[in-house]
Protein backbone atom coordinates (compact mmCIF):
# COMPACT_ATOMS: atom_id res chain seq x y z
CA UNK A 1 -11.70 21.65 9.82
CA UNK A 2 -10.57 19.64 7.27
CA UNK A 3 -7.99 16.80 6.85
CA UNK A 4 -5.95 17.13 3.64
CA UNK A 5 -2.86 17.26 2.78
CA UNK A 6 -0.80 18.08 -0.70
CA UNK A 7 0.93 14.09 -0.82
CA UNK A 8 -1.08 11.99 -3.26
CA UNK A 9 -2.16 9.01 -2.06
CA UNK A 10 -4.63 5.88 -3.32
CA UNK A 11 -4.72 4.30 -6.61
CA UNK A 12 -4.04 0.89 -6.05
CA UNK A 13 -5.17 0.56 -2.13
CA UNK A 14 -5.01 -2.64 0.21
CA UNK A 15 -8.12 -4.64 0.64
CA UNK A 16 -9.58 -8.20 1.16
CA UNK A 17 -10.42 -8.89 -2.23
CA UNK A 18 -10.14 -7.50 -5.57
CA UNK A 19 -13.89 -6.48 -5.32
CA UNK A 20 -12.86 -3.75 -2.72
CA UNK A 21 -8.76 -3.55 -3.77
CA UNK A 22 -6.32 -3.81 -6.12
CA UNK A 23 -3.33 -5.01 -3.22
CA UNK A 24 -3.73 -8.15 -1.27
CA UNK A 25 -1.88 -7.68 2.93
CA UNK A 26 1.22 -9.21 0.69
CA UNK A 27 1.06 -6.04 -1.51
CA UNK A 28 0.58 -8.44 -4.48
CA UNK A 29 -1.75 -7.08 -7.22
CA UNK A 30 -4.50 -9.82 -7.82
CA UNK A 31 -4.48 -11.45 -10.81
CA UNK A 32 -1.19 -11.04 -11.57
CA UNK A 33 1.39 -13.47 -9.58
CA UNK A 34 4.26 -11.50 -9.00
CA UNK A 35 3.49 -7.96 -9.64
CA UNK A 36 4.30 -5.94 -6.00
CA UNK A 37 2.57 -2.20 -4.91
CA UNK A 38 4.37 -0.58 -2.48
CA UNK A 39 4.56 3.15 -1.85
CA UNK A 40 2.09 5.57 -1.06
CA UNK A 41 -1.13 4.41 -3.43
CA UNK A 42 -1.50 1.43 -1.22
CA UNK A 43 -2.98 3.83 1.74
CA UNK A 44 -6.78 4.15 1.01
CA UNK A 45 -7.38 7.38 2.63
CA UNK A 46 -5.61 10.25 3.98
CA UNK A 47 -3.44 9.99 7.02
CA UNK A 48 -3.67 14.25 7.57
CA UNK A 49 0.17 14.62 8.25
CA UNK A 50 3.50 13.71 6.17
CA UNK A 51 2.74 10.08 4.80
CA UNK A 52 6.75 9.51 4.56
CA UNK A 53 6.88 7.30 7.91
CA UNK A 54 3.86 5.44 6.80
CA UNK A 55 5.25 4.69 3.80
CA UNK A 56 8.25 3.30 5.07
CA UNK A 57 6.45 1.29 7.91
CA UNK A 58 4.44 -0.37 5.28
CA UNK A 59 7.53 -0.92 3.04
CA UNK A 60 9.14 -2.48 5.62
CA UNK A 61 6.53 -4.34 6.36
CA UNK A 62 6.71 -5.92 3.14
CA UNK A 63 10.30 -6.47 2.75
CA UNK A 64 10.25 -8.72 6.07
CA UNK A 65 7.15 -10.74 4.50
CA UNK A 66 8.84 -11.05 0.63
CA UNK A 67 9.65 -14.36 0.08
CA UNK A 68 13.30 -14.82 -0.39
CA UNK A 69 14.41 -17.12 -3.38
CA UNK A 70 17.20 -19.33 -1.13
C-alpha cells in the first residue's frame, strides 16, 4: 500500500523561503536573480501517478507569470 512511482522527482522543490526551498512560487532559485527551475524537481513529494500533466500545469504556470522584456 504504497505510493511510488519510477519518475524522479525533488531536488530543488518550491517553498516559502530558502530555509525550507530552493524555488520561490516564481520558480526563481534564491539567491540568484534570474536563474529559473522548472520541471519535475520543483514537486516536493510524490504525486503516485504519471507526473507529466503536473509538470506541464506548473510550467505553464510559470510561462504566464515570466516577466516579458517589452
Amino acid at each position: 500500500n504504497l505510493s511510488v512511482t519510477a519518475h524522479l522527482l525533488g531536488g530543488a522543490v518550491m517553498a516559502a523561503s530558502a530555509d525550507d526551498g530552493v524555488i520561490d512560487v516564481n520558480h526563481e532559485v534564491f539567491g540568484y536573480p534570474g536563474l529559473y527551475v522548472v520541471d519535475g524537481s520543483a514537486i516536493p513529494a510524490n504525486v503516485g501517478v504519471n507526473p507529466s500533466l503536473t509538470i506541464t500545469a506548473m510550467a505553464e504556470r510559470f510561462a504566464d507569470r515570466f516577466p516579458s522584456r517589452a
